[in-house]
N, C-alpha and C. Protein backbone atom coordinates (compact mmCIF):
# COMPACT_ATOMS: atom_id res chain seq x y z
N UNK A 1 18.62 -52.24 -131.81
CA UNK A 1 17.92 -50.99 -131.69
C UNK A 1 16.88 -50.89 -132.79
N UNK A 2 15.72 -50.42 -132.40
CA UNK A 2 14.89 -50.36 -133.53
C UNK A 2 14.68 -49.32 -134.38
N UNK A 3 15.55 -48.13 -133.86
CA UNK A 3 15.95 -47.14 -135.02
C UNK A 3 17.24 -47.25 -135.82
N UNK A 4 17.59 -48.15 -135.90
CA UNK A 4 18.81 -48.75 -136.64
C UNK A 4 17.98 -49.96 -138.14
N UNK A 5 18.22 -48.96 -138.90
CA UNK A 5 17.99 -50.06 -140.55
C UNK A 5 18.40 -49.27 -141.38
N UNK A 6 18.70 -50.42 -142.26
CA UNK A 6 19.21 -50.23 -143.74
C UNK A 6 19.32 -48.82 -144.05
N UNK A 7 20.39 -47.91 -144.13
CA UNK A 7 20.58 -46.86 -144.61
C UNK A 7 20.72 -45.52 -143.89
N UNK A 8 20.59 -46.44 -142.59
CA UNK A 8 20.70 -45.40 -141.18
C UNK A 8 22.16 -44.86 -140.91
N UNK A 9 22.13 -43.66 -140.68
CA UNK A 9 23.69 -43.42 -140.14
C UNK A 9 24.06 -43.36 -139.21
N UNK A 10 25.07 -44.11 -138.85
CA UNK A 10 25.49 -44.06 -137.52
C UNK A 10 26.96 -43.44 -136.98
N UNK A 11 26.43 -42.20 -135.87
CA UNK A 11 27.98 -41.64 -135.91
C UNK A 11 28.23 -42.13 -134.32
N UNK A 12 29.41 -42.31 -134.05
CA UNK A 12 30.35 -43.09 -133.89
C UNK A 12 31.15 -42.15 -132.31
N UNK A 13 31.51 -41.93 -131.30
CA UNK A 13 32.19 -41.05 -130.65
C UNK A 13 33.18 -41.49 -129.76
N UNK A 14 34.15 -41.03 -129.12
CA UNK A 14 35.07 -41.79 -128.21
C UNK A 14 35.52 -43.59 -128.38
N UNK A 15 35.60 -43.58 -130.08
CA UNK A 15 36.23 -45.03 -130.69
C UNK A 15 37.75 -45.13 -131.29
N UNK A 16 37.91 -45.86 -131.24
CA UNK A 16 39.52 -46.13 -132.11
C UNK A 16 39.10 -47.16 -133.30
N UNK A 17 40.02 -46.91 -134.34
CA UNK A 17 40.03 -47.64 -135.09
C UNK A 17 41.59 -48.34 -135.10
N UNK A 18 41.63 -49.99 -135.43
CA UNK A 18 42.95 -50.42 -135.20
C UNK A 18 42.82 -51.75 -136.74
N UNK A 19 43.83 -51.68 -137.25
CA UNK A 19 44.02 -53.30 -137.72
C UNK A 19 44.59 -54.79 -137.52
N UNK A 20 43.55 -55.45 -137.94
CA UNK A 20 43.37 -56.87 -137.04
C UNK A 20 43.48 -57.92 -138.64
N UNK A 21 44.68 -58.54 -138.77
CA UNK A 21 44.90 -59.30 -139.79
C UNK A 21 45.04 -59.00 -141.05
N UNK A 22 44.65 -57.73 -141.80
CA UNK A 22 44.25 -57.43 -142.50
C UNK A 22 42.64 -56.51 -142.51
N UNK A 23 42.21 -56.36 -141.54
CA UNK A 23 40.75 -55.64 -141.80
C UNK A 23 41.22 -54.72 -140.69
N UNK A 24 39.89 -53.81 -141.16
CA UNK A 24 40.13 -52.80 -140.29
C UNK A 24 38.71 -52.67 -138.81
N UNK A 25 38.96 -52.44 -137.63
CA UNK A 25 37.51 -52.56 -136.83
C UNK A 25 38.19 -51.52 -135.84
N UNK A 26 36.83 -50.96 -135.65
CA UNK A 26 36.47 -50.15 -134.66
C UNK A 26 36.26 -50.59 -133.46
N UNK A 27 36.51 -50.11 -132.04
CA UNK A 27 36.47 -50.91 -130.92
C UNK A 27 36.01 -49.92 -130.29
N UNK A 28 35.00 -50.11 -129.28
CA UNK A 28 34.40 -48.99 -128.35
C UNK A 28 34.70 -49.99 -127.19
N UNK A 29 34.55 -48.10 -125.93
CA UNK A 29 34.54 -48.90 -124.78
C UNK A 29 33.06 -48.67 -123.97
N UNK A 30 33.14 -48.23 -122.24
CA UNK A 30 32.21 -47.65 -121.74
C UNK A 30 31.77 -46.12 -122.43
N UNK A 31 33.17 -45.43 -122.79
CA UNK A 31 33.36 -43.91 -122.58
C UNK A 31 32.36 -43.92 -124.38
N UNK A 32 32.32 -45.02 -125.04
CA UNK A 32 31.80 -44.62 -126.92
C UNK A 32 30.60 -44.46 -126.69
N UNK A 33 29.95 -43.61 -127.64
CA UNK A 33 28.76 -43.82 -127.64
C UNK A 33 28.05 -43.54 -129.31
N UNK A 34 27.16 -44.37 -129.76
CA UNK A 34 26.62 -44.51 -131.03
C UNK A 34 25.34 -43.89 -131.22
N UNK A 35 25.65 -43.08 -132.42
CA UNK A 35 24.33 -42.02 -132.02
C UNK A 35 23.54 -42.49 -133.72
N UNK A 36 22.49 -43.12 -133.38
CA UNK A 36 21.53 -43.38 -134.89
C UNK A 36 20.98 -42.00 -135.13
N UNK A 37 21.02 -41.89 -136.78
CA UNK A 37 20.73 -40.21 -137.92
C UNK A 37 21.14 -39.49 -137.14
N UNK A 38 22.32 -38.88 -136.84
CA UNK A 38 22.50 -37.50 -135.69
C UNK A 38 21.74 -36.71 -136.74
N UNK A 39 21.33 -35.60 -136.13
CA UNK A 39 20.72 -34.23 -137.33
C UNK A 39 21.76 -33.49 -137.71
N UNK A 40 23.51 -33.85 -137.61
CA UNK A 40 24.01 -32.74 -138.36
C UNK A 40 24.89 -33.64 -139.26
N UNK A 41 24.45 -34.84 -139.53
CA UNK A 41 25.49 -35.54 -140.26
C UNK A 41 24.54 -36.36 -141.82
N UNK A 42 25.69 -36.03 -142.57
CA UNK A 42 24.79 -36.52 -143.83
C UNK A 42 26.28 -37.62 -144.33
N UNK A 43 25.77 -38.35 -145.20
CA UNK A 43 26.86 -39.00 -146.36
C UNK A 43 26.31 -38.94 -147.66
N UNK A 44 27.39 -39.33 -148.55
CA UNK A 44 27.14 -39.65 -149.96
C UNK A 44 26.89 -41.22 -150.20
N UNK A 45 26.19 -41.17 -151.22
CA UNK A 45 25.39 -42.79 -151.48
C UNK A 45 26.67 -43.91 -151.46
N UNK A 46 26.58 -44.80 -150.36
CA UNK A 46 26.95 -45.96 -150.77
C UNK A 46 26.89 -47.03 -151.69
N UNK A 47 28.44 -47.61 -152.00
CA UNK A 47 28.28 -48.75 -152.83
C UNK A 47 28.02 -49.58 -152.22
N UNK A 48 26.90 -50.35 -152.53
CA UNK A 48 26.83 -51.84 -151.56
C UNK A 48 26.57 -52.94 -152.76
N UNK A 49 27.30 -53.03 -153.57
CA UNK A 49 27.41 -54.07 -154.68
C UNK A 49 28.00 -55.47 -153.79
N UNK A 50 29.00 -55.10 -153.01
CA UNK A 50 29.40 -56.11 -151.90
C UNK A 50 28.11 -56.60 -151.16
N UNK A 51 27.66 -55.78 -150.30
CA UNK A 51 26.58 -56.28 -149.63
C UNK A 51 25.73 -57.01 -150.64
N UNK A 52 25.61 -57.02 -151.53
CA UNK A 52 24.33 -57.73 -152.65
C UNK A 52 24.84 -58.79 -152.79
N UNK A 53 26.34 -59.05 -153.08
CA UNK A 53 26.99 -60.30 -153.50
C UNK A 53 26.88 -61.29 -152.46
N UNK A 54 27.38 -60.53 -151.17
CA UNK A 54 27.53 -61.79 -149.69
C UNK A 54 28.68 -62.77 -149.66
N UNK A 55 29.07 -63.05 -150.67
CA UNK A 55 30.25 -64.12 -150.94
C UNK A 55 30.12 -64.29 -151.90
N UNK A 56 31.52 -64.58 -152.40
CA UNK A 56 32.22 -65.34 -153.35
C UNK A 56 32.35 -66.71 -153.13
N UNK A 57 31.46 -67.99 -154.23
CA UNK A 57 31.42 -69.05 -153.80
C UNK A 57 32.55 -69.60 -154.01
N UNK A 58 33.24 -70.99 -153.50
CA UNK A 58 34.11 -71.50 -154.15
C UNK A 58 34.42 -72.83 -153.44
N UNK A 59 35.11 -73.95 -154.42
CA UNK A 59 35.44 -75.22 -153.97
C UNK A 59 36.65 -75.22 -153.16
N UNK A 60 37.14 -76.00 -151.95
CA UNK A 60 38.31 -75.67 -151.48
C UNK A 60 39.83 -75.81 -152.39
N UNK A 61 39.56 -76.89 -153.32
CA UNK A 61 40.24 -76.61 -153.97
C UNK A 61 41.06 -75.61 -154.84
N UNK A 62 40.04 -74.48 -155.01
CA UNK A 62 40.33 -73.34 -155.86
C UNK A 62 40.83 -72.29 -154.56
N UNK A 63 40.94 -72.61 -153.62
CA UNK A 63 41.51 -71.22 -152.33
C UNK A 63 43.20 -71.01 -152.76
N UNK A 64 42.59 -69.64 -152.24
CA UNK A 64 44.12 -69.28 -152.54
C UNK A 64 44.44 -68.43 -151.04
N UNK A 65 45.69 -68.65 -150.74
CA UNK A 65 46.32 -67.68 -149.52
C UNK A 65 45.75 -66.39 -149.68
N UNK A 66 44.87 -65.73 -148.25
CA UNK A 66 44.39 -64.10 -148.65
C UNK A 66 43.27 -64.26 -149.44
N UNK A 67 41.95 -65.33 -149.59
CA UNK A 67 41.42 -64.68 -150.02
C UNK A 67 40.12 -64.59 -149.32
N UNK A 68 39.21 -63.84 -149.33
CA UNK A 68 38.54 -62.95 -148.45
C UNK A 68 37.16 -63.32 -148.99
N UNK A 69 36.10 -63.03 -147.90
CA UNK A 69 34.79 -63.08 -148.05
C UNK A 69 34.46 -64.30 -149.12
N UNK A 70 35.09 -65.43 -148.93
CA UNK A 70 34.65 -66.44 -149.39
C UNK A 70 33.45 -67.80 -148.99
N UNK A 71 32.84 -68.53 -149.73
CA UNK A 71 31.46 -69.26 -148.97
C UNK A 71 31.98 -70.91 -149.71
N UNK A 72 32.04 -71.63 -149.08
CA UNK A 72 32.05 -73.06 -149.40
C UNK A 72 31.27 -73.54 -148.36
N UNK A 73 30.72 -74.52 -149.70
CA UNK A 73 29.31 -75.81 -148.97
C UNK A 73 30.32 -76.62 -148.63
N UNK A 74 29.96 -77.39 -148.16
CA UNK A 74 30.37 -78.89 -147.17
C UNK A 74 29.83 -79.15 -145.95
N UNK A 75 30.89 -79.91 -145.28
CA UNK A 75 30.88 -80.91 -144.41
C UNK A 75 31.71 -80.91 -143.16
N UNK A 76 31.13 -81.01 -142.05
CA UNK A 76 31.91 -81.14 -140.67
C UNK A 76 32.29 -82.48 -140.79
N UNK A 77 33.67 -82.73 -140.46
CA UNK A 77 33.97 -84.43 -140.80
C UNK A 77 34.77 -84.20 -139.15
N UNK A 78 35.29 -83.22 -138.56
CA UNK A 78 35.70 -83.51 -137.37
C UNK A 78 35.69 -82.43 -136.74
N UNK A 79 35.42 -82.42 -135.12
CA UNK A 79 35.48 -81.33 -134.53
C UNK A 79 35.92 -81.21 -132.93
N UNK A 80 36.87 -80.41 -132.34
CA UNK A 80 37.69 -80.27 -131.28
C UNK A 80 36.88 -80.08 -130.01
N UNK A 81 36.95 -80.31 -129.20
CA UNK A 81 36.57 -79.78 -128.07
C UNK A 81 37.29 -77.74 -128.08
N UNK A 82 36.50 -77.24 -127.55
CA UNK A 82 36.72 -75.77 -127.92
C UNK A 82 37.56 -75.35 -126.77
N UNK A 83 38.66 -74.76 -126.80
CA UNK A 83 39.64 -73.74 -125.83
C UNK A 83 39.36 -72.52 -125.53
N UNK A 84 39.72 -71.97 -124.94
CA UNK A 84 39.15 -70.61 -124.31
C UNK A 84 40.27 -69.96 -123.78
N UNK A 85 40.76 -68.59 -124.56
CA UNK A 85 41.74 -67.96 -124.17
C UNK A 85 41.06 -66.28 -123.26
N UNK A 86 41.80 -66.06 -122.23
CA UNK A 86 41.39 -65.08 -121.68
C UNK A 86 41.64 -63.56 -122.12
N UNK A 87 40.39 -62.81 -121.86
CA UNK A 87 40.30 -61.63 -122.54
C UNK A 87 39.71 -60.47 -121.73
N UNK A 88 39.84 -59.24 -121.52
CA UNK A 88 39.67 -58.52 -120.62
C UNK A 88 37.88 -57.93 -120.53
N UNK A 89 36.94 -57.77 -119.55
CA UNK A 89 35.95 -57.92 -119.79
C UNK A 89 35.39 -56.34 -120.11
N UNK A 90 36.33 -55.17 -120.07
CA UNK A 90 36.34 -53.93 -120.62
C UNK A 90 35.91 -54.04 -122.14
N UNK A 91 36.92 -54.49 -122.66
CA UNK A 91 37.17 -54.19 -124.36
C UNK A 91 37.20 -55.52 -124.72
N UNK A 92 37.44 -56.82 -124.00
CA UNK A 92 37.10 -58.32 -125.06
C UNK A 92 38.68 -58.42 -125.71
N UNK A 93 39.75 -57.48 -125.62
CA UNK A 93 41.08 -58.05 -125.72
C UNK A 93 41.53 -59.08 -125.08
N UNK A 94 42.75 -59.78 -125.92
CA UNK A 94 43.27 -60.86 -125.18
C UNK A 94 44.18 -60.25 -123.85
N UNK A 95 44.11 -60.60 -123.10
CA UNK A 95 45.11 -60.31 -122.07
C UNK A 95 46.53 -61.19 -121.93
N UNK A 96 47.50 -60.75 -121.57
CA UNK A 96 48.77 -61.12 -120.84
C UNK A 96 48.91 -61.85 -119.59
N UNK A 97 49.44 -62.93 -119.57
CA UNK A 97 49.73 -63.53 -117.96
C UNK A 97 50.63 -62.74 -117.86
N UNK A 98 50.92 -61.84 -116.25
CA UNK A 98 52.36 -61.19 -115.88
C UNK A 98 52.12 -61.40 -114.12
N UNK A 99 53.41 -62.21 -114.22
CA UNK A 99 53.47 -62.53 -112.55
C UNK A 99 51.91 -62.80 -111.95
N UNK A 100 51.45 -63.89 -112.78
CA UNK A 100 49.98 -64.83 -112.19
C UNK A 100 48.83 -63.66 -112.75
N UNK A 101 49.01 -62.49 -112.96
CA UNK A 101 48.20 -61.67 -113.05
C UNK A 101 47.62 -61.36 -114.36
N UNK A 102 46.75 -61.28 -114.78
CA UNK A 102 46.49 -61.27 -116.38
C UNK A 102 46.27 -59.77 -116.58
N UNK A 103 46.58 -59.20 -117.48
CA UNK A 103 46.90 -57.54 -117.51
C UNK A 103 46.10 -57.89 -119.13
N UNK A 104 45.37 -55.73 -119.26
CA UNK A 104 45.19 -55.70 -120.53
C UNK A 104 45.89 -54.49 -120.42
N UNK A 105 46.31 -54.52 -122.51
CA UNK A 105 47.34 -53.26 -123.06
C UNK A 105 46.82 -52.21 -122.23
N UNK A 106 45.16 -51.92 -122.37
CA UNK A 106 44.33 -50.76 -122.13
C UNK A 106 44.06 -50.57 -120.71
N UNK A 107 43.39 -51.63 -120.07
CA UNK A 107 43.14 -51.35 -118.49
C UNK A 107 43.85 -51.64 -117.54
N UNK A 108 45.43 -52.13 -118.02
CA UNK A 108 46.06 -53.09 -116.64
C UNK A 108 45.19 -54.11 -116.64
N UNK A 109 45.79 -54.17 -115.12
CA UNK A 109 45.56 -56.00 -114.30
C UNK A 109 43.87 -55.39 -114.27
N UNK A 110 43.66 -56.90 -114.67
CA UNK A 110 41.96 -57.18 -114.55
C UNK A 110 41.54 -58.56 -114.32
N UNK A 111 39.91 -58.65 -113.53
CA UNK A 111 39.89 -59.52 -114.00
C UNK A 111 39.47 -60.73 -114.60
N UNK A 112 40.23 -61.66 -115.11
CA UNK A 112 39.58 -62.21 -116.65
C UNK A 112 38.34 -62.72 -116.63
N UNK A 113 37.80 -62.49 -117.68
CA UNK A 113 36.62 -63.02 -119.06
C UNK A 113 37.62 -64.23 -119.64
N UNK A 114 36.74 -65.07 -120.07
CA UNK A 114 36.92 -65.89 -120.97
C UNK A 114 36.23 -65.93 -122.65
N UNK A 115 37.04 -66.73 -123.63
CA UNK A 115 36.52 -66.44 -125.06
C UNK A 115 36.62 -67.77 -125.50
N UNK A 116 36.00 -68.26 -126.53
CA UNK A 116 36.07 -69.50 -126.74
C UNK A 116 36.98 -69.20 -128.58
N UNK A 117 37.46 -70.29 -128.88
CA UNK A 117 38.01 -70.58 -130.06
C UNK A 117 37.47 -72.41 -130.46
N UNK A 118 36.98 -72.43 -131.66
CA UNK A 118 36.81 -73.93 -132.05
C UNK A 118 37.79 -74.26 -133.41
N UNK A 119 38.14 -75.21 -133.20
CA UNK A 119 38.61 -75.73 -134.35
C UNK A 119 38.12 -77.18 -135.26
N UNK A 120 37.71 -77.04 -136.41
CA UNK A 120 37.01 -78.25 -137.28
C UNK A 120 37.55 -78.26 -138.20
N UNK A 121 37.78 -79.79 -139.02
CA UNK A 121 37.79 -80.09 -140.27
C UNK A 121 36.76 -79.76 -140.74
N UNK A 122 36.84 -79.20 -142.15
CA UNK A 122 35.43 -79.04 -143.24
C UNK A 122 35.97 -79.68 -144.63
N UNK A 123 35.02 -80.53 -145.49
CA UNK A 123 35.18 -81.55 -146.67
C UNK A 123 34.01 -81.24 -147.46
N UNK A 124 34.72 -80.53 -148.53
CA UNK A 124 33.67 -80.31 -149.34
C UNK A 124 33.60 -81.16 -150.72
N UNK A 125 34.38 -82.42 -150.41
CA UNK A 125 34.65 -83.43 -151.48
C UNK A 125 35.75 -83.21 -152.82
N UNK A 126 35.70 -81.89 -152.86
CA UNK A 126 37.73 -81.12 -153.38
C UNK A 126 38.49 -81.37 -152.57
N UNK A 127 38.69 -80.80 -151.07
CA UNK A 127 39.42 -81.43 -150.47
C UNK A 127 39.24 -80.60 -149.00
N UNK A 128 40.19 -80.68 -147.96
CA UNK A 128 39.37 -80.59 -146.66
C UNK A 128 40.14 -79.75 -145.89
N UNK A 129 39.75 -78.35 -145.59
CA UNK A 129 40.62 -77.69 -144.25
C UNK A 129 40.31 -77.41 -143.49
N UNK A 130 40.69 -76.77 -142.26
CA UNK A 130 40.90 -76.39 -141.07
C UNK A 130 39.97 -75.07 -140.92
N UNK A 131 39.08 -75.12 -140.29
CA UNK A 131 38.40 -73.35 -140.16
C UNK A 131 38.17 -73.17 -138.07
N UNK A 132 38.98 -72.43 -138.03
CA UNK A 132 38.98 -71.58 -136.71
C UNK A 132 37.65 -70.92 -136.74
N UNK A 133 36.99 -70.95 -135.63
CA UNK A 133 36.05 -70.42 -135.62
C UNK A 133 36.13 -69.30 -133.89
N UNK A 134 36.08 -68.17 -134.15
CA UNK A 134 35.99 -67.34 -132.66
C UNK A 134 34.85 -66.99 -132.12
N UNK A 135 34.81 -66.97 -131.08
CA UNK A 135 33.47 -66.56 -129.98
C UNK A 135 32.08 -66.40 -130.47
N UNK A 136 31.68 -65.45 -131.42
CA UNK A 136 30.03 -65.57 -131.45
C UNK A 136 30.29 -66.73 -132.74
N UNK A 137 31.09 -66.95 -133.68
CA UNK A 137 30.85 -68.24 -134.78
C UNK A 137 30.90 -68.85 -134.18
N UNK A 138 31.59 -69.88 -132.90
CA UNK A 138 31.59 -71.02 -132.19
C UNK A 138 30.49 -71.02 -131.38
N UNK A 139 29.90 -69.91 -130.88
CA UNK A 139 28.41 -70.53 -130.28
C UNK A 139 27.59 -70.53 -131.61
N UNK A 140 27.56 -70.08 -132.54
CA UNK A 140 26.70 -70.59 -133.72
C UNK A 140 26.90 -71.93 -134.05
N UNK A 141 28.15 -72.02 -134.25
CA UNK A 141 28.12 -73.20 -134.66
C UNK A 141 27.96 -74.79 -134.02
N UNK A 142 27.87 -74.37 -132.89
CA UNK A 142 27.96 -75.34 -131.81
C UNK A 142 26.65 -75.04 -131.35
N UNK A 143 26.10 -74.23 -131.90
CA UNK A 143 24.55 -74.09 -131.37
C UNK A 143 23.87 -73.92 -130.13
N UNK A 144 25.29 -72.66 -129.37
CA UNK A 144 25.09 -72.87 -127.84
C UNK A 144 25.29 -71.47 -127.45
N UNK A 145 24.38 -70.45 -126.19
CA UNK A 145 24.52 -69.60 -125.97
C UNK A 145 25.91 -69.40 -125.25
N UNK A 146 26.52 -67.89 -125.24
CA UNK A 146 27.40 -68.25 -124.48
C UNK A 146 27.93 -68.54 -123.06
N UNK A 147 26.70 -68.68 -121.99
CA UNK A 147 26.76 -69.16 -120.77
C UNK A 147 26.69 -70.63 -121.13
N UNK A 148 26.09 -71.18 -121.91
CA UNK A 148 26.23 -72.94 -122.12
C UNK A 148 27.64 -73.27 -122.52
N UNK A 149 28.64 -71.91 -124.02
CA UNK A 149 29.08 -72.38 -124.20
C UNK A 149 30.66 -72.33 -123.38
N UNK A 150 30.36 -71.43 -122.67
CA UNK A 150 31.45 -71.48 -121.36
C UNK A 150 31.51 -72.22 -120.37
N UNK A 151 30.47 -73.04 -119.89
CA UNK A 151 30.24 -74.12 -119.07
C UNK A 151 31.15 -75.38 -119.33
N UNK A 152 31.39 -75.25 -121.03
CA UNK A 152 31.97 -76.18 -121.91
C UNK A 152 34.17 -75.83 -121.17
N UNK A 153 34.07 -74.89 -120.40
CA UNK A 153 35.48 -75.07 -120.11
C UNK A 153 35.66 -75.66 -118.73
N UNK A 154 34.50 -75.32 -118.08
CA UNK A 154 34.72 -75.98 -116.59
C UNK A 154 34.35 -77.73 -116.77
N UNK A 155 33.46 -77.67 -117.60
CA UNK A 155 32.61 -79.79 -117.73
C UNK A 155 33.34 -79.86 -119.51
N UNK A 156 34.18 -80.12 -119.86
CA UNK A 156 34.49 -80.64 -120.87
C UNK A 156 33.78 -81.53 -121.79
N UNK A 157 33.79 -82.79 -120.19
CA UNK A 157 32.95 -84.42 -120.68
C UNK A 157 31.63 -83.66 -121.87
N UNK A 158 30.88 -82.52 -121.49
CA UNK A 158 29.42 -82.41 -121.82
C UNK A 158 29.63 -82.59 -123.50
N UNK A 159 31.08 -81.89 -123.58
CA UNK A 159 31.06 -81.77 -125.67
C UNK A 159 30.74 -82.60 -126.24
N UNK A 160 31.08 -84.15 -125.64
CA UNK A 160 31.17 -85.35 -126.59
C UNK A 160 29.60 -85.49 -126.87
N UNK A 161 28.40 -85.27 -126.49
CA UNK A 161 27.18 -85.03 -127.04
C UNK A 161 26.95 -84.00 -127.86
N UNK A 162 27.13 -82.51 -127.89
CA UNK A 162 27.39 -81.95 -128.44
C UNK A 162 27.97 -82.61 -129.96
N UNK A 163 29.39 -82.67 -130.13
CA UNK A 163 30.15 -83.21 -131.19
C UNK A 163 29.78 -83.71 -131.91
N UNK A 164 28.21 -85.30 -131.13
CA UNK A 164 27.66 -85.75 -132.25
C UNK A 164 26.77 -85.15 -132.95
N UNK A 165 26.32 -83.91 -132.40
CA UNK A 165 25.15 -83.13 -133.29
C UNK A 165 25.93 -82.19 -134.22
N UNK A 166 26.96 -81.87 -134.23
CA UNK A 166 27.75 -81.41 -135.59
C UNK A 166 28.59 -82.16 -136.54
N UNK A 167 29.00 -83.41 -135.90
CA UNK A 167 29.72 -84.01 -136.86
C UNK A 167 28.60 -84.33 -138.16
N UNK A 168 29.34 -84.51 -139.21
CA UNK A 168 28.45 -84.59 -140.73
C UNK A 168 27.49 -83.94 -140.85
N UNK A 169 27.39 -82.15 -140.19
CA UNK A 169 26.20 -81.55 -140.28
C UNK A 169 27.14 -80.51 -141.73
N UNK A 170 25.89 -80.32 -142.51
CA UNK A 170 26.55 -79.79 -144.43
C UNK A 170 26.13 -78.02 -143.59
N UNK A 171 27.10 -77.31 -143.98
CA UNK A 171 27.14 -75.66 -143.38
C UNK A 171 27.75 -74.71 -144.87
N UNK A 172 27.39 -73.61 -144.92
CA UNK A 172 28.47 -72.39 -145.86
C UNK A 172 29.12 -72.32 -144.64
N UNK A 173 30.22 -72.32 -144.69
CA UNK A 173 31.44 -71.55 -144.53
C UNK A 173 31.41 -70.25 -145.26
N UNK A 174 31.99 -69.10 -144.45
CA UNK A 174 32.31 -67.55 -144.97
C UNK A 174 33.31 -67.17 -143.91
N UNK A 175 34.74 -66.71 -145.11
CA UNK A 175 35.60 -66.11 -144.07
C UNK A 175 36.56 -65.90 -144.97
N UNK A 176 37.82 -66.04 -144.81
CA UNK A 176 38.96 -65.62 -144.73
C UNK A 176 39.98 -66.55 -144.99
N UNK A 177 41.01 -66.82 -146.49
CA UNK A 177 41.83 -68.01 -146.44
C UNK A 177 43.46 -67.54 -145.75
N UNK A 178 43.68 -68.08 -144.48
CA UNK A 178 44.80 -67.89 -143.91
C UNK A 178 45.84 -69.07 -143.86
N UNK A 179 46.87 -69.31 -144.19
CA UNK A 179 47.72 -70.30 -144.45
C UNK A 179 48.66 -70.27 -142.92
N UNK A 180 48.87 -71.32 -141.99
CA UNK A 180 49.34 -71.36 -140.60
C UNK A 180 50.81 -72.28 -141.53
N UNK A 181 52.01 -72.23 -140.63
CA UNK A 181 52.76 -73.34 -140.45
C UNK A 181 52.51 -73.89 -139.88
């Protein structure tokens, strides 16, 4: 929107707020609607010392479980063909298989959208982990809109060209250190 910049307020209507891992996000549906400067709403000055920073750099070596808004340089040294779990095309939740039928919490049986998930090694020469990447980071990073990069679940074969244009490509990483069993 082109009345949307830096310092604009935006109020917010018929949204929920829920927590997802640790953060907190707002989810709209059809019924939300986002209204840029309403005329009866003011705030007090934001801190955006965060926004100035952007990340906290760091070697993988130095990660610690939980830690947040972090940026490491490196290296794609390997990368998956991408999976795609189904999600309801209302709200972009994951949905439920129930009796063949894929149901969301919010709308019932619907039916499905697809979402992509990628998974890569990254080596930043400390040492090398695992970064999940979800739906709009995996078409970034794979450098593919997401009608190309959904095509990628029906023709698989197409990735292995793909793959070679990211393998050993040097990226920041920014995200989130989560420890899996």
């Amino acid at each position: 929107n082109k009345n949307l910049n830096e310092n604009s307020i935006i109020k917010i209507k018929n949204a929920y707020a829920k927590e997802n891992n640790g953060f907190k996000e707002i989810h709209l549906s059809n019924q939300s609607k986002l209204i840029i400067n309403p005329e009866d709403e003011t705030i007090e000055e934001i801190n955006t010392d965060i926004q100035k920073q952007g990340y906290i750099k760091k070697q993988l070596k130095d990660l610690k479980e939980e830690d947040n808004n972090i940026g490491v340089l490196g290296t794609v040294v390997q990368v998956f063909e991408p999976r795609f779990y189904a999600i309801c095309p209302e709200c972009g939740k994951s949905l439920k298989l129930e009796n063949d039928k894929f149901t969301c919490i919010q709308h019932g049986v619907v039916k499905e959208d697809y979402a992509p998930v990628l998974n890569m090694f990254f080596d930043d020469g400390t040492d090398n982990i695992r970064v999940v990447a979800f739906r709009d980071q995996a078409s970034s990073l794979l450098n593919l809109n997401e009608k190309n990069l959904l095509e990628l679940r029906e023709k698989p074969e197409k990735f292995d060209d793909i793959k070679k244009e990211i393998l050993g490509k040097q990226l920041i990483i920014v995200g989130r250190v989560k420890k899996n069993q």
